[in-house]
C-alpha atoms as a PDB file:
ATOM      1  CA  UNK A   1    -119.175  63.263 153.338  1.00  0.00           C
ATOM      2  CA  UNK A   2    -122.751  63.163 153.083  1.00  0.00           C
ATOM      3  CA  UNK A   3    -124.545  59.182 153.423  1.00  0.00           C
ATOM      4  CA  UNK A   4    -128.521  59.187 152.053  1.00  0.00           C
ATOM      5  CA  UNK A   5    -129.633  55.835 153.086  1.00  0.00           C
ATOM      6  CA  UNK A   6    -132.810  55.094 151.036  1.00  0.00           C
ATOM      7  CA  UNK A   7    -134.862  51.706 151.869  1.00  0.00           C
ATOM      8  CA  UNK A   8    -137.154  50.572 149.530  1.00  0.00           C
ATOM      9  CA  UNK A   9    -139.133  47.446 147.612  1.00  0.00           C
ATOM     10  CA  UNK A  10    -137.530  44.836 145.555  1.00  0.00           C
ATOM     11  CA  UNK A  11    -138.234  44.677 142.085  1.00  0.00           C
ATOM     12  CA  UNK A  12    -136.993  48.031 140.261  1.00  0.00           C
ATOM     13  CA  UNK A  13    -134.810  47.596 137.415  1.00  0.00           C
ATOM     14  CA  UNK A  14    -131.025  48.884 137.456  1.00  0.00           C
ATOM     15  CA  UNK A  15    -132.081  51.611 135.202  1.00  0.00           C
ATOM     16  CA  UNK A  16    -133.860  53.123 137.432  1.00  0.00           C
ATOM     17  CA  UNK A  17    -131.629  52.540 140.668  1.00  0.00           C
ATOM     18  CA  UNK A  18    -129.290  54.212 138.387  1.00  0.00           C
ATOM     19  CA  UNK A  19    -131.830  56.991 137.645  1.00  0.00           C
ATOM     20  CA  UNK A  20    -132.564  57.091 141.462  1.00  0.00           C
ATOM     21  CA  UNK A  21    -128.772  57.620 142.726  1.00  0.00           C
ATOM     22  CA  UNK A  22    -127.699  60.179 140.043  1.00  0.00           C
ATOM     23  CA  UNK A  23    -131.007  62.389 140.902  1.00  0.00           C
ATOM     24  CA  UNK A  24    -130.038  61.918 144.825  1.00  0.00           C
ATOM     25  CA  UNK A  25    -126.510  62.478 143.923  1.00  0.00           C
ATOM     26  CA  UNK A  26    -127.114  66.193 142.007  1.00  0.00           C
ATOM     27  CA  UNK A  27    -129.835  66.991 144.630  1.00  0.00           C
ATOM     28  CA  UNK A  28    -127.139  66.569 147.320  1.00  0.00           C
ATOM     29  CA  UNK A  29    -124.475  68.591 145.193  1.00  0.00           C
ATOM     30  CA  UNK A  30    -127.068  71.070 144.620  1.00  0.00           C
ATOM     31  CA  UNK A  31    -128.061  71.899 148.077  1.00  0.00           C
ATOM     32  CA  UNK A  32    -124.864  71.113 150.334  1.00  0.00           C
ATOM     33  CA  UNK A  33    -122.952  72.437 148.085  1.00  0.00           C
ATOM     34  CA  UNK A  34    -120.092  69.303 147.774  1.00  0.00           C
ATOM     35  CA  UNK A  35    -118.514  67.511 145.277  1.00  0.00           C
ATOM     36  CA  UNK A  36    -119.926  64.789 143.844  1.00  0.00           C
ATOM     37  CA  UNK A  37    -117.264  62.468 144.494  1.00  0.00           C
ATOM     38  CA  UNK A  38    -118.183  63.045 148.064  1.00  0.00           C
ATOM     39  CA  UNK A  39    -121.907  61.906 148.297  1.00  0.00           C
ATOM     40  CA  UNK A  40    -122.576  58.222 149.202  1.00  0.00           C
ATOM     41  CA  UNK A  41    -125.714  56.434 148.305  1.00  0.00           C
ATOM     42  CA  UNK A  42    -126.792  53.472 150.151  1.00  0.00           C
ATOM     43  CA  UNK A  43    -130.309  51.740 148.545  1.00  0.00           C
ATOM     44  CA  UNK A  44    -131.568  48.711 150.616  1.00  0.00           C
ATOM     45  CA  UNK A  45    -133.948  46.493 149.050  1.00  0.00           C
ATOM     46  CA  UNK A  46    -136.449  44.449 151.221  1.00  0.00           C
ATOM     47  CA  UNK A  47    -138.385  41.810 149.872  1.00  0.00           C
ATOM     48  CA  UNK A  48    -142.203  42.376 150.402  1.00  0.00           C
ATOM     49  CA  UNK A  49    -142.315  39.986 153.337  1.00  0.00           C
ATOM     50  CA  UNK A  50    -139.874  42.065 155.361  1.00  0.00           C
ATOM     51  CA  UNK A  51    -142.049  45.248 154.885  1.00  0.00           C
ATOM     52  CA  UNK A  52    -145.561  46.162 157.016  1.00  0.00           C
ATOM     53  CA  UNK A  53    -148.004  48.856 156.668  1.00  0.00           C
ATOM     54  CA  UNK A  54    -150.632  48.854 159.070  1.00  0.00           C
ATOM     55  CA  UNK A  55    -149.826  45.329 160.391  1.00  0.00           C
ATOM     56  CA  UNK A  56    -149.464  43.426 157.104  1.00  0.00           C
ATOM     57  CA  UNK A  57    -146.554  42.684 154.744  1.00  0.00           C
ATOM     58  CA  UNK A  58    -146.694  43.902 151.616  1.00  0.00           C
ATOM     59  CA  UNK A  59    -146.717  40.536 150.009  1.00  0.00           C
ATOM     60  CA  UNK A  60    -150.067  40.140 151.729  1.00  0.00           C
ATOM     61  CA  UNK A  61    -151.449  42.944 150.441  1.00  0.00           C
ATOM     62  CA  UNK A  62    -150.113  42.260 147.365  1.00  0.00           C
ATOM     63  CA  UNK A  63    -152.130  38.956 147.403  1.00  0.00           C
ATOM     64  CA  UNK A  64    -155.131  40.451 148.709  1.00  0.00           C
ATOM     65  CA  UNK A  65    -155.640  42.988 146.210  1.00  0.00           C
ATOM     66  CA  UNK A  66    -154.930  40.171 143.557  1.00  0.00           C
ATOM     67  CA  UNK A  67    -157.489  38.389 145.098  1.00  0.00           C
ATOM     68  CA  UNK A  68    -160.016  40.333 145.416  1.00  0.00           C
ATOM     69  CA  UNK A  69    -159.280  41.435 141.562  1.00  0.00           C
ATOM     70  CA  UNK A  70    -160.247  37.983 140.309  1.00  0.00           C
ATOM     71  CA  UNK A  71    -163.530  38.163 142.664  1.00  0.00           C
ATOM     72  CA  UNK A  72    -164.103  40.857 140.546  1.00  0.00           C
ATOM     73  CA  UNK A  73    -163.594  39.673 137.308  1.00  0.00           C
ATOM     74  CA  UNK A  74    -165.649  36.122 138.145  1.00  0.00           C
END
């Protein structure tokens, strides 16, 4: 029984976890050659405080960029 564990930002819509999982799901079939009945897909959404690149949260960054957007626009 094959697990994909995928981690990723809050904030996409159903749809496309949907999307995301089916597309996972076939690419597992595909190559392992199982049933689909036997893939398990695990998503994990962090919020953008829980996630770092380069030593800052994404939520910073997020606010930084929007920042320095309306420094631009001024």
């Amino acid at each position: 029984m094959p697990i994909v564990r995928i981690e990723l930002l809050q904030g996409r819509t159903p749809k496309v976890k949907n999307e995301l999982i089916a597309r996972v799901t076939d690419a597992v079939v595909t190559t392992l050659g199982v049933d689909p009945d036997q893939v398990r897909v695990l998503l994990y959404e962090l919020p953008p405080e829980h996630w770092a690149v380069g030593g800052q949260t994404k939520a910073t960054q997020k606010a930084a960029f929007a920042q320095q957007q309306h420094e631009v626009v001024e």
